[in-house]
Protein backbone atom coordinates (compact mmCIF):
# COMPACT_ATOMS: atom_id res chain seq x y z
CA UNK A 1 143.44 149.85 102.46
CA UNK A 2 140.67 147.95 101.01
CA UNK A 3 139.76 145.04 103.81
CA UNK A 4 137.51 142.64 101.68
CA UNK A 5 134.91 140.47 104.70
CA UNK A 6 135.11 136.86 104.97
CA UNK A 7 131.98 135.09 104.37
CA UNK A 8 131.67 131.57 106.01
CA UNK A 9 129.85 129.52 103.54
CA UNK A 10 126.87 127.64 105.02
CA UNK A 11 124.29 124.82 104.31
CA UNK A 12 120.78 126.20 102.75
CA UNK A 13 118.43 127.13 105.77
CA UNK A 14 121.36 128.00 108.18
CA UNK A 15 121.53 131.66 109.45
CA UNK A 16 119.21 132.59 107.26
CA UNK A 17 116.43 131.15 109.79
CA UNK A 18 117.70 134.83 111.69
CA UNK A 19 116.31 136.67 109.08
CA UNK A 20 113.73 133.88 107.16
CA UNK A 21 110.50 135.86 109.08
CA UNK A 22 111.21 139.25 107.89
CA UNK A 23 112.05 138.26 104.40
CA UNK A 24 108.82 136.51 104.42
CA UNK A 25 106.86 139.11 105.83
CA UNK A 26 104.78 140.02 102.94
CA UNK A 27 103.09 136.61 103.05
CA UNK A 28 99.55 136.70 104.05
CA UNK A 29 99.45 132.84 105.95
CA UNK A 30 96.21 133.58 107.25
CA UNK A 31 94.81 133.80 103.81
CA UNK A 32 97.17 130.74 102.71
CA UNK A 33 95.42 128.86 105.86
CA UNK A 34 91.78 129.83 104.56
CA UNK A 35 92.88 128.59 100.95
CA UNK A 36 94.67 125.04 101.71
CA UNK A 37 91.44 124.56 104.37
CA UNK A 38 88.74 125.26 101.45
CA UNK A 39 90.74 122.60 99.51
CA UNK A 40 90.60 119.91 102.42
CA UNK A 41 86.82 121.03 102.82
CA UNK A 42 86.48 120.65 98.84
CA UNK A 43 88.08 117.25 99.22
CA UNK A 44 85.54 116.29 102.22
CA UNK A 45 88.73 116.63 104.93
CA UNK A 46 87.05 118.91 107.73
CA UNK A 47 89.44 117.27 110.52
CA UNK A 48 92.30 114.94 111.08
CA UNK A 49 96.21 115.01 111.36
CA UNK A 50 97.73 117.15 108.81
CA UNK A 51 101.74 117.34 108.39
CA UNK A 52 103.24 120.26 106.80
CA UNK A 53 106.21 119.09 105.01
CA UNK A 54 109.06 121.48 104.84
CA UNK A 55 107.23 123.69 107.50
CA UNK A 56 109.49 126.05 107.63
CA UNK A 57 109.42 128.31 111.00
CA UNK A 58 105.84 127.13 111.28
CA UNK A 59 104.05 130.51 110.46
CA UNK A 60 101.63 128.48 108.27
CA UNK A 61 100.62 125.88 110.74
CA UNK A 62 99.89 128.54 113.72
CA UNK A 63 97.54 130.16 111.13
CA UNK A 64 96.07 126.57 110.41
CA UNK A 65 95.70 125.67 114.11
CA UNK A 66 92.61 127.79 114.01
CA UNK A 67 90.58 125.02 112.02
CA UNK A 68 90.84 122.45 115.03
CA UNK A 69 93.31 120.14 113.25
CA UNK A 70 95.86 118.15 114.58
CA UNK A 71 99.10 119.47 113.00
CA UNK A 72 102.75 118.39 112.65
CA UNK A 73 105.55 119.94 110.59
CA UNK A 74 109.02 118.91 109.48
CA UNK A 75 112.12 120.37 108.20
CA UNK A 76 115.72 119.09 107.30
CA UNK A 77 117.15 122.19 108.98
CA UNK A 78 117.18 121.94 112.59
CA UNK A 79 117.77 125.59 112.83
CA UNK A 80 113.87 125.94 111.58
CA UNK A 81 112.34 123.98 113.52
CA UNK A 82 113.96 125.31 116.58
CA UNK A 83 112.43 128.71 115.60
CA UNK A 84 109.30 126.37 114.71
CA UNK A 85 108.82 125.29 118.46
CA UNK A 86 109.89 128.38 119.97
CA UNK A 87 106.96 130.09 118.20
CA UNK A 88 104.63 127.52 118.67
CA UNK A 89 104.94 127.19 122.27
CA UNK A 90 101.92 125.63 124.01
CA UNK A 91 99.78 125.34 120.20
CA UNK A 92 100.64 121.38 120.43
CA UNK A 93 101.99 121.73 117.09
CA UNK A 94 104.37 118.65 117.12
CA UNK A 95 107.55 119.23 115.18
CA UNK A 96 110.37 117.13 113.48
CA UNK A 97 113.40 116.93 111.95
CA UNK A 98 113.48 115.28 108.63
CA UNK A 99 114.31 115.24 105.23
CA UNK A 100 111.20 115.57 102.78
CA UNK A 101 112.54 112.88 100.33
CA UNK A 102 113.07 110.13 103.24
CA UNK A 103 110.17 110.62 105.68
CA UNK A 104 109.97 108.20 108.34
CA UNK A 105 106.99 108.28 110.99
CA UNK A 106 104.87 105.67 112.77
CA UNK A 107 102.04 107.69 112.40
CA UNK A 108 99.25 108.24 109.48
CA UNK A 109 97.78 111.18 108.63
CA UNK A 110 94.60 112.39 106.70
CA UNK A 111 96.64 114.93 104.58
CA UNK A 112 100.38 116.75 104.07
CA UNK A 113 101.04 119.73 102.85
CA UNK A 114 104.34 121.37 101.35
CA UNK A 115 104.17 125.01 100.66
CA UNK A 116 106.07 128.04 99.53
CA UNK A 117 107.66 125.77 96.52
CA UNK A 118 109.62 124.08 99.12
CA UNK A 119 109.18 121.46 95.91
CA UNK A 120 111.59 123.00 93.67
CA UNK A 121 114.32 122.74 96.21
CA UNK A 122 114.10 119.01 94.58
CA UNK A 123 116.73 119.33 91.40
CA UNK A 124 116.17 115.73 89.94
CA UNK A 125 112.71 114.16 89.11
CA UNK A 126 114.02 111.56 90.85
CA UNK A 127 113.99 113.45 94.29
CA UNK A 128 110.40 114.29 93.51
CA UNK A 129 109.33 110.78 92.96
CA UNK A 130 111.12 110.22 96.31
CA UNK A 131 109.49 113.17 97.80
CA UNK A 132 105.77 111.86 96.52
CA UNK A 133 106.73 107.69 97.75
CA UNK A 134 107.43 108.77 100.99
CA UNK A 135 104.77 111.45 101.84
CA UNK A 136 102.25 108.03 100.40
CA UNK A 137 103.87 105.96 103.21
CA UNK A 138 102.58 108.40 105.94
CA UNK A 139 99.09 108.90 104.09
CA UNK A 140 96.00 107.14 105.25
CA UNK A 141 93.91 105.64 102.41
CA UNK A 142 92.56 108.36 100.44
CA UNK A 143 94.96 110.77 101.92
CA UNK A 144 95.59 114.18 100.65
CA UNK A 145 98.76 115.59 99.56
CA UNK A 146 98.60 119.65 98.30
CA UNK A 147 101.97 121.26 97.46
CA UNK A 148 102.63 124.13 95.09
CA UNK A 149 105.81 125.06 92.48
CA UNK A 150 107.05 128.03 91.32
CA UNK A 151 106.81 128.15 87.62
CA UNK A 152 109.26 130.17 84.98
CA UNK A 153 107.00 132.93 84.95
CA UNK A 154 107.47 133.66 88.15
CA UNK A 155 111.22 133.69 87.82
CA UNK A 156 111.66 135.85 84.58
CA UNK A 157 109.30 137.85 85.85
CA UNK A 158 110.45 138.62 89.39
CA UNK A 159 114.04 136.93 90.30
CA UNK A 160 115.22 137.59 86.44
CA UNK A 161 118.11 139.76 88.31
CA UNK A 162 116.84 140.81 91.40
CA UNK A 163 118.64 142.65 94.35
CA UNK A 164 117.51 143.06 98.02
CA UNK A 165 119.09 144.85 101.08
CA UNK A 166 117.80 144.79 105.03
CA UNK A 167 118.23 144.44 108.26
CA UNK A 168 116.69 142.57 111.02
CA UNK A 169 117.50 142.59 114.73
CA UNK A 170 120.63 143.96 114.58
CA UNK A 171 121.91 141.55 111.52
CA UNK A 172 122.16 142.75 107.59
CA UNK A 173 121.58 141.05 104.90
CA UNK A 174 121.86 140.54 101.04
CA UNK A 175 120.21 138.99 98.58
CA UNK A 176 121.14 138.63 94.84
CA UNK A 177 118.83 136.23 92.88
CA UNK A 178 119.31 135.40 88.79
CA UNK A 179 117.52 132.59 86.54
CA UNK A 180 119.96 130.40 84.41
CA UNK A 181 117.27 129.97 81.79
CA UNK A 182 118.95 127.34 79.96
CA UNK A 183 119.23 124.79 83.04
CA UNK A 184 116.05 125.69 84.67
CA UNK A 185 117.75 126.64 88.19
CA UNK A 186 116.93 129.61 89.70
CA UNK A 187 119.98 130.95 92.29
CA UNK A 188 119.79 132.95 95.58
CA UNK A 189 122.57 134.20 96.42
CA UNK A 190 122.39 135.52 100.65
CA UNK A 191 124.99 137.34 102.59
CA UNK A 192 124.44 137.33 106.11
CA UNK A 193 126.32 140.00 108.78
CA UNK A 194 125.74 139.49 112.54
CA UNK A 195 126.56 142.65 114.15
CA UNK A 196 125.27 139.82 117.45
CA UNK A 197 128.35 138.25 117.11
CA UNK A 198 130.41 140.05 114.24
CA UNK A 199 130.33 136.96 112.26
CA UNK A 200 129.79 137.05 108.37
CA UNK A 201 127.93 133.99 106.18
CA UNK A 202 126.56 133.14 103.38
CA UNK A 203 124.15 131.17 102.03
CA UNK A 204 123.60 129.43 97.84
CA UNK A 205 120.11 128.14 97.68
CA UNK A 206 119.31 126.76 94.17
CA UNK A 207 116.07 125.58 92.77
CA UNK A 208 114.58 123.92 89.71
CA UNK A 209 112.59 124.90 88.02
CA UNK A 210 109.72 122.75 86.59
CA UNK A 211 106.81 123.09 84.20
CA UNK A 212 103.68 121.87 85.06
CA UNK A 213 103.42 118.95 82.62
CA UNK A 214 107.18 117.79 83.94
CA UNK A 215 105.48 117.27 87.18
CA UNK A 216 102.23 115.35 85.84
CA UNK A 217 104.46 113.05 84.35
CA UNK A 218 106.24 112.41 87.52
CA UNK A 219 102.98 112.28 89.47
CA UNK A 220 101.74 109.38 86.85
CA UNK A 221 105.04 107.27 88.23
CA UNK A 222 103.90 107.95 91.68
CA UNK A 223 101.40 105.77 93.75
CA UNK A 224 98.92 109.15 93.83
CA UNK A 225 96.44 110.62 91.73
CA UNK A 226 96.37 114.21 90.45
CA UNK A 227 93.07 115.50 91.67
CA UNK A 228 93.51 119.05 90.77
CA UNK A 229 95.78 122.14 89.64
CA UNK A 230 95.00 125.60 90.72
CA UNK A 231 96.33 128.96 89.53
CA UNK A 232 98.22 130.87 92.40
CA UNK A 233 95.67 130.83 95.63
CA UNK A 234 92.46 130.65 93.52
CA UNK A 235 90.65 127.70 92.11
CA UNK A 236 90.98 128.83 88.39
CA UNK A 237 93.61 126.34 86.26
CA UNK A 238 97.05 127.71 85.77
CA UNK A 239 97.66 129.56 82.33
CA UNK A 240 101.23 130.57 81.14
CA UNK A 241 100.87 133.48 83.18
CA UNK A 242 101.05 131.67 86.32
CA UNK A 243 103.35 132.29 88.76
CA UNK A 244 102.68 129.48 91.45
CA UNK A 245 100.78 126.20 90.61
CA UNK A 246 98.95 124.15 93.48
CA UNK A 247 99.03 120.69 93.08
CA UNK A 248 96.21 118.33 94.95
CA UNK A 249 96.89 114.73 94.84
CA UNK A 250 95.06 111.82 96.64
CA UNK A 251 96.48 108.18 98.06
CA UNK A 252 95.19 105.83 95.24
């Protein structure tokens, strides 16, 4: 007999925080550090607060603690920012809860970041606009804002139909991702066994995405100005090649 497993169906950035490290461990955030502090430095920012918006587990930030700043992050999932703190244990990286379209904080900062095209998780222009308003509440005056997209290269390219198996720490994992060309959405599909526990999940995580002049337009209805746009980690301007477009904005 055929016993067919039982997935419990979870909110984007649940269990998946188990495994989110190993996925990502083919990013280089040391060299992502380096590149977003030559921006600041290119933008005369050589010190300050910075907030990393959608931070993630905070890999990124304990790479940018070595350049002296003062750094925050924040996530809507709770589950990463617990990892966030556990890992960042005695850096004085301050971390929050919070959703990057309603951003709520006393305090103003010199600069925000929001990496790893934590941007396309916003479907609607409309969440982007209420993305770039509230990260401009938070911003002192001439304030910095650098986040990056994932263009349609990059999908038909690499997550066209793509397939992934692993394991981590005792807990499997799959991953089917597929473009929908026609609506712009790219789909991750993540199935998630706990041996820990014997518990299955699973995860949907959908993204849009944009191109580049979609965003400009966007940016033009927000209370920033579009400084710059960089080809992936360089300081070249994006072609239709690109695969991931930086985006450096400053508090009018």
């Amino acid at each position: 007999m055929h016993i067919v497993k039982k997935y419990k169906r979870l909110e984007q950035y649940s269990k998946i925080t188990l495994i989110y490290d190993y996925m990502m461990r083919h990013v280089n955030y040391n060299e992502w550090a380096k590149y977003i502090n030559s921006i600041f430095i290119t933008n005369k920012l050589n010190s300050g607060k910075i907030i990393d918006i959608s931070c993630g587990t905070g890999s990124f930030l304990r790479e940018l603690k070595k350049f002296e700043y003062k750094l925050y992050g924040s996530d809507n999932s709770y589950d990463m920012i617990s990892r966030a703190k556990s890992k960042s244990n005695n850096l004085g990286i301050h971390y929050f809860v919070m959703d990057m379209r309603n951003i709520y904080l006393k305090k103003k900062f010199d600069a925000a970041v929001s990496l790893f095209d934590s941007i396309n998780y916003l479907v609607t222009e409309g969440d982007i606009l209420k993305n770039l308003c509230s990260v401009d509440s938070i911003l002192k005056d001439n304030g910095l804002f650098i986040f990056d997209i994932c263009t349609e290269a990059n999908s038909l390219k690499n997550f066209y139909n793509y397939n992934e198996k692993g394991k981590c720490d005792n807990i499997l994992y799959t991953r089917k991702s597929y473009y929908i060309k026609d609506e712009h959405i790219q789909v991750n599909k993540f199935k998630i066994i706990d041996k820990n526990n014997n518990e299955n999940y699973s995860e949907i995580h959908k993204q849009r995405v944009y191109y580049s002049e979609e965003i400009e337009e966007i940016i033009k209805e927000s209370p920033f100005k579009l400084v710059s746009m960089y080809d992936d980690l360089t300081f070249y301007p994006p072609s239709n090649k690109t695969v991931r477009i930086h985006f450096v904005l400053k508090k009018q």
